[in-house]
PDB file of N, CA and C in Angstrom:
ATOM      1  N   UNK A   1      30.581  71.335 115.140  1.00  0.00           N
ATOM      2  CA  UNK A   1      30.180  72.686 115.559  1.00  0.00           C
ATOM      3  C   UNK A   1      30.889  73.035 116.870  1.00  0.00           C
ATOM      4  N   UNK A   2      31.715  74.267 116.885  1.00  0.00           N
ATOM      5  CA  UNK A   2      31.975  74.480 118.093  1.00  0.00           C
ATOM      6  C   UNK A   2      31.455  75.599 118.592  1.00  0.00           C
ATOM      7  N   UNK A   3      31.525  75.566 120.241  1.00  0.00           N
ATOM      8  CA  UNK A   3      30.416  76.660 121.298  1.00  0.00           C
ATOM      9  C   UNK A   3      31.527  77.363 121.056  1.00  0.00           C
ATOM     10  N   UNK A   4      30.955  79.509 120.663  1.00  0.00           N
ATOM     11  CA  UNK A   4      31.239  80.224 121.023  1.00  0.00           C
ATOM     12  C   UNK A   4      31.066  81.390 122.322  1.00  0.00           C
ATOM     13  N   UNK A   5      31.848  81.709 122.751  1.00  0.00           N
ATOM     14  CA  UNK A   5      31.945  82.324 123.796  1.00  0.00           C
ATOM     15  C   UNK A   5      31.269  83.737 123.263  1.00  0.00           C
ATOM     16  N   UNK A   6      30.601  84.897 123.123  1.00  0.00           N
ATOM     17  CA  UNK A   6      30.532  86.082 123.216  1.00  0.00           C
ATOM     18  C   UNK A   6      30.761  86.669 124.360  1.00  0.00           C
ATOM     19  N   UNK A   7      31.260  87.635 124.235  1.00  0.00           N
ATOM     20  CA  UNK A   7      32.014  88.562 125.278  1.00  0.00           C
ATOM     21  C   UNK A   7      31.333  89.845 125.381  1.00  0.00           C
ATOM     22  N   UNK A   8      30.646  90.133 126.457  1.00  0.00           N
ATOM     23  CA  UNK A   8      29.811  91.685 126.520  1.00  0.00           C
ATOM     24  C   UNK A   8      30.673  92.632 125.598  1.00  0.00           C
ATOM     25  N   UNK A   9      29.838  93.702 125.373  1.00  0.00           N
ATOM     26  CA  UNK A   9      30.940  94.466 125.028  1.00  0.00           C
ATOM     27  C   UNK A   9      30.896  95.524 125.777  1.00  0.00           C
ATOM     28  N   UNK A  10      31.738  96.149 125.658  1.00  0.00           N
ATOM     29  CA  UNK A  10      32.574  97.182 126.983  1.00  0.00           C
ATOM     30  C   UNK A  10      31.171  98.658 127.151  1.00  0.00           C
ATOM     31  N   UNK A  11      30.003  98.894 125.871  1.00  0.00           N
ATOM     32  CA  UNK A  11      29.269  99.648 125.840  1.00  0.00           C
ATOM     33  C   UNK A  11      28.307  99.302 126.824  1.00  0.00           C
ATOM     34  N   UNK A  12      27.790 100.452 127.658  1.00  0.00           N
ATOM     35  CA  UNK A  12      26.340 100.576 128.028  1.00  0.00           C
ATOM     36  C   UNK A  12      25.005 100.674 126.973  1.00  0.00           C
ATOM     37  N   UNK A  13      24.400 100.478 127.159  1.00  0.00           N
ATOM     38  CA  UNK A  13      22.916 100.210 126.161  1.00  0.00           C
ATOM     39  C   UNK A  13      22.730 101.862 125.715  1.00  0.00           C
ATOM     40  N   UNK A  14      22.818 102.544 126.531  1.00  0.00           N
ATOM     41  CA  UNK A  14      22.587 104.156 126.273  1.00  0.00           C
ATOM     42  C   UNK A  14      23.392 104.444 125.247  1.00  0.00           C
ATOM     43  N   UNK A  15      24.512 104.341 125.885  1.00  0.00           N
ATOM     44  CA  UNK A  15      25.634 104.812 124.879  1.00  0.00           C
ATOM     45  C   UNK A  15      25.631 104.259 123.320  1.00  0.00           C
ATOM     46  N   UNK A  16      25.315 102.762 123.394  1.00  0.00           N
ATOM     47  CA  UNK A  16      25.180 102.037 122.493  1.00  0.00           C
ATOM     48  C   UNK A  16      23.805 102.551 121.023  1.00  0.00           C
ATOM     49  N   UNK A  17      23.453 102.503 121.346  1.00  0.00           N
ATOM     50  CA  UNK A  17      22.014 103.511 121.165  1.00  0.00           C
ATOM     51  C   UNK A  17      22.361 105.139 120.233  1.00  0.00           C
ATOM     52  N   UNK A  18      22.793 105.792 121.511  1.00  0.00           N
ATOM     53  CA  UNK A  18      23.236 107.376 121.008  1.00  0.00           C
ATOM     54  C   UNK A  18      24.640 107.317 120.112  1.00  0.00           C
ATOM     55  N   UNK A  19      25.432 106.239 120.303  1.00  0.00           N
ATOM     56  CA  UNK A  19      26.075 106.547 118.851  1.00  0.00           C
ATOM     57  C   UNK A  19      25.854 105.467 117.617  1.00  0.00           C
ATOM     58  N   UNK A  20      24.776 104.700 117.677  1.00  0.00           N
ATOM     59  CA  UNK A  20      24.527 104.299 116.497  1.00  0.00           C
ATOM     60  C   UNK A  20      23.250 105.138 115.878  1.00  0.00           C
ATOM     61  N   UNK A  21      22.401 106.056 116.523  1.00  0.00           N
ATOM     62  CA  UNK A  21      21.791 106.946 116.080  1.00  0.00           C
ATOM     63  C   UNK A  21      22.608 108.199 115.685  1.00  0.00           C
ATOM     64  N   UNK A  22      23.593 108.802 116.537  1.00  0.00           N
ATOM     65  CA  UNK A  22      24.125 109.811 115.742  1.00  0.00           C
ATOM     66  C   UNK A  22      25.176 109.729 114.341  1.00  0.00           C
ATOM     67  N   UNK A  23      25.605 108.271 114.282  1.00  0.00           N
ATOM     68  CA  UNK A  23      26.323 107.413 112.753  1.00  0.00           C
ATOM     69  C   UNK A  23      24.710 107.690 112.237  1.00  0.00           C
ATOM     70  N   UNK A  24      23.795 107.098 111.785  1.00  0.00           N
ATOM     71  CA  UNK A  24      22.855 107.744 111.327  1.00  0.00           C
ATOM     72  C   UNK A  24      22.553 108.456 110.943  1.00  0.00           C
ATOM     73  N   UNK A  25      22.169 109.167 112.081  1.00  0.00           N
ATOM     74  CA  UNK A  25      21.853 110.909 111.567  1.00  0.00           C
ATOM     75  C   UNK A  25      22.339 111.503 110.958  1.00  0.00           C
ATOM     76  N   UNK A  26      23.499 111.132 110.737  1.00  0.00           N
ATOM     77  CA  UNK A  26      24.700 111.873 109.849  1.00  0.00           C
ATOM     78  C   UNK A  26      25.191 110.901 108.823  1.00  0.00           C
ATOM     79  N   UNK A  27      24.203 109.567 108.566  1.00  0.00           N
ATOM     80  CA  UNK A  27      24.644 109.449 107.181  1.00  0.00           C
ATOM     81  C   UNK A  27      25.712 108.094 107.273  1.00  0.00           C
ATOM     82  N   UNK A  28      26.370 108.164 108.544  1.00  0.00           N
ATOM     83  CA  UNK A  28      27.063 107.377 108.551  1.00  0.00           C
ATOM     84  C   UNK A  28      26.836 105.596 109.011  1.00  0.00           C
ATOM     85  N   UNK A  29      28.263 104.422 108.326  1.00  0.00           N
ATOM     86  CA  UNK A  29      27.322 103.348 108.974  1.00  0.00           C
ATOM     87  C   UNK A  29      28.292 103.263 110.520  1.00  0.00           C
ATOM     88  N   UNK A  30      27.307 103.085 111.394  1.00  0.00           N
ATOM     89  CA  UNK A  30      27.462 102.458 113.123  1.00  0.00           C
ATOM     90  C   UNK A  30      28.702 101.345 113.221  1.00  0.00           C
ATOM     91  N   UNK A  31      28.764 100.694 111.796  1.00  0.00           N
ATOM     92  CA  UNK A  31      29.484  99.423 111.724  1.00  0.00           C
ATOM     93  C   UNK A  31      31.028  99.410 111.883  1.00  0.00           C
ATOM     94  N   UNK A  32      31.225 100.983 110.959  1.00  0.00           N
ATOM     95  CA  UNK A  32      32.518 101.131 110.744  1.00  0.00           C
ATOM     96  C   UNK A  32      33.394 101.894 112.415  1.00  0.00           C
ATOM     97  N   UNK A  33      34.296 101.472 112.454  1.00  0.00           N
ATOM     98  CA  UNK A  33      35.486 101.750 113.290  1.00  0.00           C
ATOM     99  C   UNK A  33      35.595 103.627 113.464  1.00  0.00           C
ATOM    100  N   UNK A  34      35.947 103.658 112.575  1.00  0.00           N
ATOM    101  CA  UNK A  34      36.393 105.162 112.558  1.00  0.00           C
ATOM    102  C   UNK A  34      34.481 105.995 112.933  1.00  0.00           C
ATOM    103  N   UNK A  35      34.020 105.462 112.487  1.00  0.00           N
ATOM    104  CA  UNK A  35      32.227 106.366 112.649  1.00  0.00           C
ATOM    105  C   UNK A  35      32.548 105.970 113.644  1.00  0.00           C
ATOM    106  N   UNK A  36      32.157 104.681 114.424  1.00  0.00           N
ATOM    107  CA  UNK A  36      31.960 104.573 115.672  1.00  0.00           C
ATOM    108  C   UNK A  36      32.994 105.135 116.754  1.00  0.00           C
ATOM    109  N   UNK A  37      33.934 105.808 116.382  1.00  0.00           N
ATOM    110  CA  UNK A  37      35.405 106.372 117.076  1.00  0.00           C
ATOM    111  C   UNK A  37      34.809 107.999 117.480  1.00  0.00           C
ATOM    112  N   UNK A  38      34.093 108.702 116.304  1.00  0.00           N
ATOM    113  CA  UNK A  38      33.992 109.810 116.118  1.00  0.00           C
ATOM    114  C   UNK A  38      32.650 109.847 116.665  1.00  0.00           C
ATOM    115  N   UNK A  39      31.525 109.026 116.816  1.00  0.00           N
ATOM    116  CA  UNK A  39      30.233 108.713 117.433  1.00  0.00           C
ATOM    117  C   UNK A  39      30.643 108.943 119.533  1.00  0.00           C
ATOM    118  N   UNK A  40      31.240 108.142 119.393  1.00  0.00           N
ATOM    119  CA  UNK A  40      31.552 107.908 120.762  1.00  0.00           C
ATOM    120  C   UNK A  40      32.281 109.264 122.029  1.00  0.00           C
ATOM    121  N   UNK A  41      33.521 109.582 120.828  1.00  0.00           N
ATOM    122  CA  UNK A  41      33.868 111.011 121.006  1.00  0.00           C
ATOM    123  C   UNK A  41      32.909 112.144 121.226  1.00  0.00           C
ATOM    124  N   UNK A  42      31.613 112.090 120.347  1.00  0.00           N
ATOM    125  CA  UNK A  42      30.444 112.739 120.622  1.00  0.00           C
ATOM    126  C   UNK A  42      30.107 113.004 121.828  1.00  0.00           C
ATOM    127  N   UNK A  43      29.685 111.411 122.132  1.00  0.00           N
ATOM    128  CA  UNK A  43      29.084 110.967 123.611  1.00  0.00           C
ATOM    129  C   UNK A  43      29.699 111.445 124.879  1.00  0.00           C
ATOM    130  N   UNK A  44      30.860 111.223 124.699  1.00  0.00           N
ATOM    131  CA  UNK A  44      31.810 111.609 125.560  1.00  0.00           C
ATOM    132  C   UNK A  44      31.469 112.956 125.703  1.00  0.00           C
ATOM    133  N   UNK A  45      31.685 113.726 125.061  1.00  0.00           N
ATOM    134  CA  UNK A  45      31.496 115.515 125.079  1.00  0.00           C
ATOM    135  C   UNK A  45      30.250 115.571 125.896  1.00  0.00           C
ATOM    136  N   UNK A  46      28.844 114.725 125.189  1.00  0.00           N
ATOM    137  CA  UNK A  46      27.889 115.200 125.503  1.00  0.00           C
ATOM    138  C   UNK A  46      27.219 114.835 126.778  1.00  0.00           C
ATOM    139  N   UNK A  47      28.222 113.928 127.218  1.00  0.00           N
ATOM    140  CA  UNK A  47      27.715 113.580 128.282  1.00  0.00           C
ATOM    141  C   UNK A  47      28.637 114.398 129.579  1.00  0.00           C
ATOM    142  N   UNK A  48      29.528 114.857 129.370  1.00  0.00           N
ATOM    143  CA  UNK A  48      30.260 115.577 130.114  1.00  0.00           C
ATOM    144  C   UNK A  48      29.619 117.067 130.385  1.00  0.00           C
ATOM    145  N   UNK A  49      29.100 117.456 129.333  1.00  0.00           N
ATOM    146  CA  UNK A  49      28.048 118.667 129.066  1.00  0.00           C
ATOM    147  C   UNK A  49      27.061 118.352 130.172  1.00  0.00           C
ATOM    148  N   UNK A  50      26.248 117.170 130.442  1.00  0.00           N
ATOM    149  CA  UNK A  50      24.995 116.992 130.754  1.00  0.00           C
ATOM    150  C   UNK A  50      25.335 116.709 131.950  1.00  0.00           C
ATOM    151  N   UNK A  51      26.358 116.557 132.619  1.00  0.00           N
ATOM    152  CA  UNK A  51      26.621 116.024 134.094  1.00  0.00           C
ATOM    153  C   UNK A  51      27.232 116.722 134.661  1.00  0.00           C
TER     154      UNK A  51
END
């Protein structure tokens, strides 16, 4: 058996969160690359909106 390393990933918990709920909401899975591309892009907007 060998020890793996996991590596944070580059997301905040918020963010992490609001685009696996908006892949969701819309049907989509969180898992895939391209959802999570177009999820994030979201975030981005919406958080630029909110600040």
């Amino acid at each position: 058996m060998t020890n793996q390393t996991i590596e944070p990933t580059p997301f905040d918990d918020a963010q992490f969160l609001w685009c696996t709920n908006w892949c969701e909401a819309k049907g989509l899975s969180p898992y895939d690359a391209a959802n999570w591309a177009a999820a994030k892009a979201e975030y981005l907007k919406f958080s630029k909106e909110v600040s």
